[in-house]
N, C-alpha and C. Protein backbone atom coordinates (compact mmCIF):
# COMPACT_ATOMS: atom_id res chain seq x y z
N UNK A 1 166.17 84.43 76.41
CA UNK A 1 167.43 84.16 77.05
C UNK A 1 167.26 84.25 78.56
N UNK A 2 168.15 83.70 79.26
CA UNK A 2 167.64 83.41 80.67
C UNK A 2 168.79 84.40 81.07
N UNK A 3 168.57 84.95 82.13
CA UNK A 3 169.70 85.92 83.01
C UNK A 3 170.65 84.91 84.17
N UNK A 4 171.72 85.40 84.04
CA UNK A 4 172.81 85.38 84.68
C UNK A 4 172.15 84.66 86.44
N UNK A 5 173.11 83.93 86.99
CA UNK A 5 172.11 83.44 88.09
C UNK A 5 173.50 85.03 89.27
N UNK A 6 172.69 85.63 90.68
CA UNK A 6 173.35 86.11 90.84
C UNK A 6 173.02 86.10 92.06
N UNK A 7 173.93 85.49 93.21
CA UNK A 7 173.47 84.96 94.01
C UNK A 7 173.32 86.09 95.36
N UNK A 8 173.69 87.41 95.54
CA UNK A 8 173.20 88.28 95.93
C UNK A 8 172.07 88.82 95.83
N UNK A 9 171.74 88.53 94.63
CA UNK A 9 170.35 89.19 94.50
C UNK A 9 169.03 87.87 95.08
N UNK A 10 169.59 86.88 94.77
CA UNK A 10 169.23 85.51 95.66
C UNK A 10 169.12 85.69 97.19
N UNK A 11 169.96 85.73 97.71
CA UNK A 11 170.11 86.24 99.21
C UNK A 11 168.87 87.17 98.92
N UNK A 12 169.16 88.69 98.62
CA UNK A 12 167.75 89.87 98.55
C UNK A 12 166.75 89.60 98.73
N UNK A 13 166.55 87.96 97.65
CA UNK A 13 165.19 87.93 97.52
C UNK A 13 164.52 86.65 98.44
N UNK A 14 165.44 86.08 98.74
CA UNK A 14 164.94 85.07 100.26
C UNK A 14 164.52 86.15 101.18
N UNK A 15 165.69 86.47 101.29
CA UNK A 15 165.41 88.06 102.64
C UNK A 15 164.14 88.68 102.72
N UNK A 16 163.64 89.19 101.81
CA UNK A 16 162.38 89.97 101.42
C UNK A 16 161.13 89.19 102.06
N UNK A 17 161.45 87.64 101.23
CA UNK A 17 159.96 87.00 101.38
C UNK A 17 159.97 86.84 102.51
N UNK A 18 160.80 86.25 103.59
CA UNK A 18 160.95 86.62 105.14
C UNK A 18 160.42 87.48 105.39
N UNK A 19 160.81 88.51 105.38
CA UNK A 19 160.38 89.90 106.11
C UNK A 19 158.93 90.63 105.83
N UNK A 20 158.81 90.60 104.40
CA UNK A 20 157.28 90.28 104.10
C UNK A 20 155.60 90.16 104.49
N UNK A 21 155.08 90.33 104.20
CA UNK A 21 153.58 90.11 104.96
C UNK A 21 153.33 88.47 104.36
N UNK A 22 153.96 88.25 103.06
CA UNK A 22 153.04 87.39 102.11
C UNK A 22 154.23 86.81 101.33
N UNK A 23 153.56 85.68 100.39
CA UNK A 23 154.47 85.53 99.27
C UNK A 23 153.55 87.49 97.93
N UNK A 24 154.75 87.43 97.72
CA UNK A 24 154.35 88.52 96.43
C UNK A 24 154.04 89.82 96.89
N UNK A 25 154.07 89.92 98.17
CA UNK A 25 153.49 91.05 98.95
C UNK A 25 154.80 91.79 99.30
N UNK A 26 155.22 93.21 99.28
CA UNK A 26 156.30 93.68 99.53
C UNK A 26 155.60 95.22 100.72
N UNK A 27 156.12 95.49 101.39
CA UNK A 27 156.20 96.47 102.26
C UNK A 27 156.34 98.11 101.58
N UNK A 28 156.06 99.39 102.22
CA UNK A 28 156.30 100.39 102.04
C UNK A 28 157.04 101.18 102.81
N UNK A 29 157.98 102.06 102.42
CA UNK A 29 158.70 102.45 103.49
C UNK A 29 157.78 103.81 104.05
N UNK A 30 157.31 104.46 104.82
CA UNK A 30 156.62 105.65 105.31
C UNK A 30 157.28 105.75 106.36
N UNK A 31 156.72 107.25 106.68
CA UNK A 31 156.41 107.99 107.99
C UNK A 31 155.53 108.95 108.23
N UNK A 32 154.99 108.66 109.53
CA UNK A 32 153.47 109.05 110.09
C UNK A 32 154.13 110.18 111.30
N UNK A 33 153.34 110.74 111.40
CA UNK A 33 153.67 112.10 111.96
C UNK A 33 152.46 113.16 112.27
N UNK A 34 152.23 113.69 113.69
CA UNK A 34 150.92 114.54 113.68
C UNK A 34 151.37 115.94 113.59
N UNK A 35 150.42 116.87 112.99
CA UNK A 35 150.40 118.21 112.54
C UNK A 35 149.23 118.45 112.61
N UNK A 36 148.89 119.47 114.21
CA UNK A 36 148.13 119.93 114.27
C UNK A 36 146.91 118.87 115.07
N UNK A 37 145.41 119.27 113.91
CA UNK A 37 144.49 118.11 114.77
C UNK A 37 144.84 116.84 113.43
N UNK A 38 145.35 116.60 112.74
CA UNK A 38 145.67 115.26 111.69
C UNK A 38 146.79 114.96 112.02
N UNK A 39 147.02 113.68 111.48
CA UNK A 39 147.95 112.98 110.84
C UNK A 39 148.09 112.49 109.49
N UNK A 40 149.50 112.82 109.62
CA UNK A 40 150.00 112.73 107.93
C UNK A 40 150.95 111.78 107.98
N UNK A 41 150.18 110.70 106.53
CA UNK A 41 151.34 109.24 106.47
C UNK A 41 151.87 109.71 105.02
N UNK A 42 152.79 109.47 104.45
CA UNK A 42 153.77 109.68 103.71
C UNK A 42 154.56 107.88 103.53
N UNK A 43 154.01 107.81 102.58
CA UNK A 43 154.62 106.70 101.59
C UNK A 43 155.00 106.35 100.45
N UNK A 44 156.36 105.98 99.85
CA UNK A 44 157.30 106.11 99.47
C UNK A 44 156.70 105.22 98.08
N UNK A 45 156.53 104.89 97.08
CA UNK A 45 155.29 104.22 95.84
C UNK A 45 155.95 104.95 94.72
N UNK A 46 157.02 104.56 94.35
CA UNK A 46 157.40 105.36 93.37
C UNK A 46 157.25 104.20 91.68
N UNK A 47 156.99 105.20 90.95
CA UNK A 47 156.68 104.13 89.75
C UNK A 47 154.98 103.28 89.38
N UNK A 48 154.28 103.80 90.48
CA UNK A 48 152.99 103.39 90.27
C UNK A 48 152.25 103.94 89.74
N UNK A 49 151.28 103.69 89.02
CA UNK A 49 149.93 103.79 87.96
C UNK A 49 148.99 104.34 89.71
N UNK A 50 148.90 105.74 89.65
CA UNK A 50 147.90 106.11 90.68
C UNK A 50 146.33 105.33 90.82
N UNK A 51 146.48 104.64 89.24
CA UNK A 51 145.27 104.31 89.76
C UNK A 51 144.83 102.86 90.21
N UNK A 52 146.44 102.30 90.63
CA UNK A 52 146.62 101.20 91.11
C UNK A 52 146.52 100.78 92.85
N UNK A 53 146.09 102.60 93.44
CA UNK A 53 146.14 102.47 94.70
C UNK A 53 145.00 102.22 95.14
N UNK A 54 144.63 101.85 96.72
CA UNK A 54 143.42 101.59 96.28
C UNK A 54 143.73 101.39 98.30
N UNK A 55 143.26 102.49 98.90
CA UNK A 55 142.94 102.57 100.63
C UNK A 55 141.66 102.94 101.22
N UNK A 56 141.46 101.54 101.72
CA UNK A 56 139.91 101.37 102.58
C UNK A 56 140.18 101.40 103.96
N UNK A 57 139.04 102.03 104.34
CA UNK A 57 139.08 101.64 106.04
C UNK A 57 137.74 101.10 107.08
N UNK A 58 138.49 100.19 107.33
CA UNK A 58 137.22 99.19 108.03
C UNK A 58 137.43 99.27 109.33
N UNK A 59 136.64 99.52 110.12
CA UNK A 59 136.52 100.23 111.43
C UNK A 59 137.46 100.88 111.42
N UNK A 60 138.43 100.35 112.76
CA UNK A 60 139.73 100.97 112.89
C UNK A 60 140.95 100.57 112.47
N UNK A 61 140.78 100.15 110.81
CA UNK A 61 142.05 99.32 110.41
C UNK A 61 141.90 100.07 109.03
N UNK A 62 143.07 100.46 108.94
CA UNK A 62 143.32 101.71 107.55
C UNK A 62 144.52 100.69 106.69
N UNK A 63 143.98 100.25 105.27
CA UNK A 63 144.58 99.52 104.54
C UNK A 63 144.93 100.31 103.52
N UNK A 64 146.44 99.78 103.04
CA UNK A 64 146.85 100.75 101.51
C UNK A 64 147.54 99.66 100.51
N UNK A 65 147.07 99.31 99.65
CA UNK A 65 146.86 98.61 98.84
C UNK A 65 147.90 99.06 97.46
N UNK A 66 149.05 98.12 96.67
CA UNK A 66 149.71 98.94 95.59
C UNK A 66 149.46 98.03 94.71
N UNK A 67 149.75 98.27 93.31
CA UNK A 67 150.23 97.02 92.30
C UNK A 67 151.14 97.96 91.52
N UNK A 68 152.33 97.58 91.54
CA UNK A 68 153.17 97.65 90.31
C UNK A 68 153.58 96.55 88.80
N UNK A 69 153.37 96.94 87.57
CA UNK A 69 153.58 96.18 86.86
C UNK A 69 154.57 96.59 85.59
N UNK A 70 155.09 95.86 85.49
CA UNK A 70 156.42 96.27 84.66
C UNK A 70 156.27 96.05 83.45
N UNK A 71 156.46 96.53 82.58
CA UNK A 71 156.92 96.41 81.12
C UNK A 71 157.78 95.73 80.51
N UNK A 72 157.26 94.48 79.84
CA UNK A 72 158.94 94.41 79.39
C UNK A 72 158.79 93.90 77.69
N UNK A 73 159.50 93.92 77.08
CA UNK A 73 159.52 93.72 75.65
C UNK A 73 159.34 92.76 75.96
N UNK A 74 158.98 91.34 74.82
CA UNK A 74 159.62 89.75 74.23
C UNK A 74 160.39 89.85 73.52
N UNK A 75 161.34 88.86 73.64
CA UNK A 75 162.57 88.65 73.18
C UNK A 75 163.92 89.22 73.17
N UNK A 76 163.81 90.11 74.49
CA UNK A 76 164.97 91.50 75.42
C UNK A 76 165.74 90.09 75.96
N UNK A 77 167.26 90.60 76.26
CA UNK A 77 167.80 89.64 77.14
C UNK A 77 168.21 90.82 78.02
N UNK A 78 168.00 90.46 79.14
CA UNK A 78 167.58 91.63 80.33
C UNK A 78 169.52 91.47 81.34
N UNK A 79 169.75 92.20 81.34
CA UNK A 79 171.79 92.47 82.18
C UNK A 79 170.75 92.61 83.24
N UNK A 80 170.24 93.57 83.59
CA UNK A 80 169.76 93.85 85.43
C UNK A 80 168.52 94.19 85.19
N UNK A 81 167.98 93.36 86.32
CA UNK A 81 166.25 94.09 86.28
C UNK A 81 165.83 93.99 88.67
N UNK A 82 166.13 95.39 88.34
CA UNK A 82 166.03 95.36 89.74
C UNK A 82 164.89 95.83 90.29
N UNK A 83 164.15 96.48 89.83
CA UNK A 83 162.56 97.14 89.85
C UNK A 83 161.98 96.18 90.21
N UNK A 84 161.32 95.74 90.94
CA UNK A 84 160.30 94.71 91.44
C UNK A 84 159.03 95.10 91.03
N UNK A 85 158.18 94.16 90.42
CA UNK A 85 156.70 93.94 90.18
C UNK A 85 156.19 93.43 91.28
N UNK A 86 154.81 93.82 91.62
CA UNK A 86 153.81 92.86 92.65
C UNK A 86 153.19 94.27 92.93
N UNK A 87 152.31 93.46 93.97
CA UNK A 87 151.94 93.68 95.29
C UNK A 87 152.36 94.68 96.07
N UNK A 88 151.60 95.91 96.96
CA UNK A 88 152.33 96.82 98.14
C UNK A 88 151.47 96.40 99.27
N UNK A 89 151.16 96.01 100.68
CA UNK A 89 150.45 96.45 101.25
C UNK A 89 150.76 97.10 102.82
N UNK A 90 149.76 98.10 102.96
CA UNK A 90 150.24 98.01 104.59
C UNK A 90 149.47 98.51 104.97
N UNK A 91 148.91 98.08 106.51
CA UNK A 91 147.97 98.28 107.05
C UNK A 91 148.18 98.57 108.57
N UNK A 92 147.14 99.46 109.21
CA UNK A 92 147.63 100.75 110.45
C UNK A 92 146.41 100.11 110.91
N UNK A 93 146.47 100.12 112.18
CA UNK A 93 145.35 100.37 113.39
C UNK A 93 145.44 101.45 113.72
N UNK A 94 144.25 102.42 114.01
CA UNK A 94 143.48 103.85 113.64
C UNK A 94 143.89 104.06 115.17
N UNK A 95 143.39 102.84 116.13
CA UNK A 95 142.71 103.77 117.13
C UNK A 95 141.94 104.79 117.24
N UNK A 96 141.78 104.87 118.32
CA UNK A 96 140.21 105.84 118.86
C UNK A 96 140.67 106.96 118.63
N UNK A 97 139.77 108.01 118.18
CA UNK A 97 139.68 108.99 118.13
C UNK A 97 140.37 109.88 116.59
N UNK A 98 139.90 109.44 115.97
CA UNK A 98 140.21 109.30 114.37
C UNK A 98 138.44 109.67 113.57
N UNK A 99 138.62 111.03 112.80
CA UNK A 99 137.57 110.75 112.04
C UNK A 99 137.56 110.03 110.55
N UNK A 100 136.76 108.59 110.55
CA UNK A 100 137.00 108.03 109.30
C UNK A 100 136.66 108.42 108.17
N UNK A 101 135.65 108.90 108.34
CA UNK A 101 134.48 109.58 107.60
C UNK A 101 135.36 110.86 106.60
N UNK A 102 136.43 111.57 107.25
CA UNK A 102 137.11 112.05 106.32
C UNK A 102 138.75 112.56 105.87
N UNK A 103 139.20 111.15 105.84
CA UNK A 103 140.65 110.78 105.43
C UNK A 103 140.85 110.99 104.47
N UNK A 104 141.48 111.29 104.01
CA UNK A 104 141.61 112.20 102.19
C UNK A 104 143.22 111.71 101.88
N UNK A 105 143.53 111.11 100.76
CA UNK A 105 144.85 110.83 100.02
C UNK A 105 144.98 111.86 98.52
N UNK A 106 146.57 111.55 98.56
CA UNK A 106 146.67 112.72 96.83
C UNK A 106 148.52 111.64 97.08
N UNK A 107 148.78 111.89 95.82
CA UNK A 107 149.93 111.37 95.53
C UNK A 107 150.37 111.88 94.26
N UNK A 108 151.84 112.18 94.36
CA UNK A 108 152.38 112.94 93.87
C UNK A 108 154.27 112.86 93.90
N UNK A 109 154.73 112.50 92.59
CA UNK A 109 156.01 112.64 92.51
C UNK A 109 156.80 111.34 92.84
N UNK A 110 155.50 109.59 92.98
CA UNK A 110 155.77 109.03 93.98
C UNK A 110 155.38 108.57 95.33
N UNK A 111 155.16 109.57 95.62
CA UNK A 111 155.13 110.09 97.19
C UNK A 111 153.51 109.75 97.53
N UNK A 112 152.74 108.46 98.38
CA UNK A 112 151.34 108.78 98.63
C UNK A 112 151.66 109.48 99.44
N UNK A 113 150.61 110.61 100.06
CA UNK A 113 150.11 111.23 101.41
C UNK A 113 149.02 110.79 102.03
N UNK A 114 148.39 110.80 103.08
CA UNK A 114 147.15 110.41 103.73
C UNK A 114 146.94 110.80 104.68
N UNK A 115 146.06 111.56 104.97
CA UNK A 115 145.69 112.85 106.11
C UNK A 115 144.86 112.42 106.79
N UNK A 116 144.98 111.96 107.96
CA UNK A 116 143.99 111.06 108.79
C UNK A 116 143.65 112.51 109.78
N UNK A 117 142.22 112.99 109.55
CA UNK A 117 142.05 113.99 110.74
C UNK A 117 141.60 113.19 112.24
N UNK A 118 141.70 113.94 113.13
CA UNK A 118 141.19 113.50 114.46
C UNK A 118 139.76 114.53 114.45
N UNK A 119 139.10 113.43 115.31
CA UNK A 119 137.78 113.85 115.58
C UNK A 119 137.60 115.30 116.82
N UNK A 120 136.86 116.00 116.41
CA UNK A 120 136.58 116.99 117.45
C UNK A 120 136.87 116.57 118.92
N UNK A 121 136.11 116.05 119.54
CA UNK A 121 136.49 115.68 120.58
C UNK A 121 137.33 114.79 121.04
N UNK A 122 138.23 114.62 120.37
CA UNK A 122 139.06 114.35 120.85
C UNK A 122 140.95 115.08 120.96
N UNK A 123 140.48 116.17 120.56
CA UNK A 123 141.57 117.06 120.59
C UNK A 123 141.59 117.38 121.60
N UNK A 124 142.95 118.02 121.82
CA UNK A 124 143.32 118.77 123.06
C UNK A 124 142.71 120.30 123.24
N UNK A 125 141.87 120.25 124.52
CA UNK A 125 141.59 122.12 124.72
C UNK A 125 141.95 122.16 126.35
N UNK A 126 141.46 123.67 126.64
CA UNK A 126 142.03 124.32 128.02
C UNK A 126 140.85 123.72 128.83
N UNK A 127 140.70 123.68 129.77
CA UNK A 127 139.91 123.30 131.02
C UNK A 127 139.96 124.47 131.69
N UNK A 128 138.31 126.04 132.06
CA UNK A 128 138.51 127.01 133.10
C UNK A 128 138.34 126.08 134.15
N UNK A 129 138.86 126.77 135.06
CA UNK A 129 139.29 126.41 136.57
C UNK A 129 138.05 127.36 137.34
N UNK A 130 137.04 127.01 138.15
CA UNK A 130 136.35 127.88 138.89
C UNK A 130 136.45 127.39 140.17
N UNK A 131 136.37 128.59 140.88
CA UNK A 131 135.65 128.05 143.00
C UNK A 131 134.56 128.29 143.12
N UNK A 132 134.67 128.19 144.62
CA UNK A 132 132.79 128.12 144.67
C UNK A 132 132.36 129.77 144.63
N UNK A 133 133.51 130.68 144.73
CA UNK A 133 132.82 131.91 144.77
C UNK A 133 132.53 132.65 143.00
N UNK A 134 131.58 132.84 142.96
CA UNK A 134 131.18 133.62 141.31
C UNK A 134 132.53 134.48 140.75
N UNK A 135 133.09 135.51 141.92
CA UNK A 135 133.91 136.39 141.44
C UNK A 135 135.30 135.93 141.66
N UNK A 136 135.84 134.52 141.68
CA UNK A 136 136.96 134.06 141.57
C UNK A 136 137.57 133.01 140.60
N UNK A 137 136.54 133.19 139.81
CA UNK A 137 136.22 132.46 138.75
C UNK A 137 137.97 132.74 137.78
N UNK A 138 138.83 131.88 137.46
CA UNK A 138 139.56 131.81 136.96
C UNK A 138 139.88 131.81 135.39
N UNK A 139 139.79 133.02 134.39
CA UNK A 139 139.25 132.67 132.92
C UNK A 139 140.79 132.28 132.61
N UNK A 140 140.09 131.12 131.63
CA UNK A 140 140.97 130.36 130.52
C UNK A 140 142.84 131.27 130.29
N UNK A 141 143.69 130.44 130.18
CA UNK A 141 145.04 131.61 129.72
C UNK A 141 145.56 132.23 131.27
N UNK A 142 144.69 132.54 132.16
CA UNK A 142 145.16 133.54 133.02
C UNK A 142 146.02 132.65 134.44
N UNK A 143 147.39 133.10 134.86
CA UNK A 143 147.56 132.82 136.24
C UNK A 143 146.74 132.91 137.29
N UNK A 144 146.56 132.63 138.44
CA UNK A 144 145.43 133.02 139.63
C UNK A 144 146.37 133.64 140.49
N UNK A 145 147.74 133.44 140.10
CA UNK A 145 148.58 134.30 141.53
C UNK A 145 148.76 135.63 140.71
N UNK A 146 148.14 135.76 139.48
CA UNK A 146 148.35 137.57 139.38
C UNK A 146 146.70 138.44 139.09
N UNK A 147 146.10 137.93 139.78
CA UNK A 147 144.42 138.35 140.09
C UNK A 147 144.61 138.85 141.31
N UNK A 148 144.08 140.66 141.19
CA UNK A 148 144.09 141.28 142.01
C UNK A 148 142.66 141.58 143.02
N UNK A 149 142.43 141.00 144.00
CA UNK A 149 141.28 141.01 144.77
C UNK A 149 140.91 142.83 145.18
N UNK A 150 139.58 142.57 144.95
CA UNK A 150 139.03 144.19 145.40
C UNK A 150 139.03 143.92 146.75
N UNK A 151 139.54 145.95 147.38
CA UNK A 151 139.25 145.90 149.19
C UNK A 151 138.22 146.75 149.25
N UNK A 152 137.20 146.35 149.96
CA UNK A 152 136.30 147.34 150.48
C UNK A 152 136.96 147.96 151.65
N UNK A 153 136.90 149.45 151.88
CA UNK A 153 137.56 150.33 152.59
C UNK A 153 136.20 150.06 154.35
């Protein structure tokens, strides 16, 4: 049996393929966010076969890859089928200072995660401050206007 024609959901689905990467290709909703020396992406994959995911990274281009596939009886006459089948993809430029070597994902409830660490050097540290004299040497943490100079009498 064929479903009901419904022309909102028509509109939806022009809309989509617009906005889209692709035909069949649908978007993920996330958010990326740093904690600490990583970053954590958080994407929204609800209803997927975990072992349908599938994120490579080629140089500095971090790809995340979905397939959802639906179930459906033969011979169901279907009132609403709003769940979309296909395709997920989405893909990040890393930029510098990213270690690739060890990005780690887990997914759960739905929910991918993806922990992009940053590379050693490229984190943030303190810079000591020295002059030219040995004993004015400024250590790390400390003000210089509360360093008390010795008087020789």
């Amino acid at each position: 049996m064929a479903m009901r024609f419904d022309p909102f959901r028509e509109i939806d689905r022009v809309a989509g393929a617009l906005l889209n990467s692709g035909p069949g290709l649908r978007g993920m909703p996330m958010d990326l966010y740093r904690q600490g020396d990583h970053y954590v992406l958080n994407a929204d994959l609800p209803g997927l076969d975990p072992g349908s995911v599938d994120i490579d990274v080629d140089g500095q281009l971090l790809t995340i890859r979905a397939e959802r596939t639906l179930q459906g009886a033969d011979g169901v006459q279907w009132l609403t089928r709003e769940r979309d089948s296909g395709s997920f993809l989405r893909q990040l430029n890393l930029g510098q200072g990213i270690d690739t070597e060890n990005i780690s994902a887990h997914y759960e409830n739905g929910v991918l995660s993806v922990t992009i660490p940053v590379v050693e050097k490229a984190r943030s540290r303190k810079i000591a401050v020295t002059t030219n004299h040995d004993s004015d040497v400024v250590e790390e943490g400390t003000d210089p206007r509360n360093r008390q100079q010795a008087v020789e009498p």
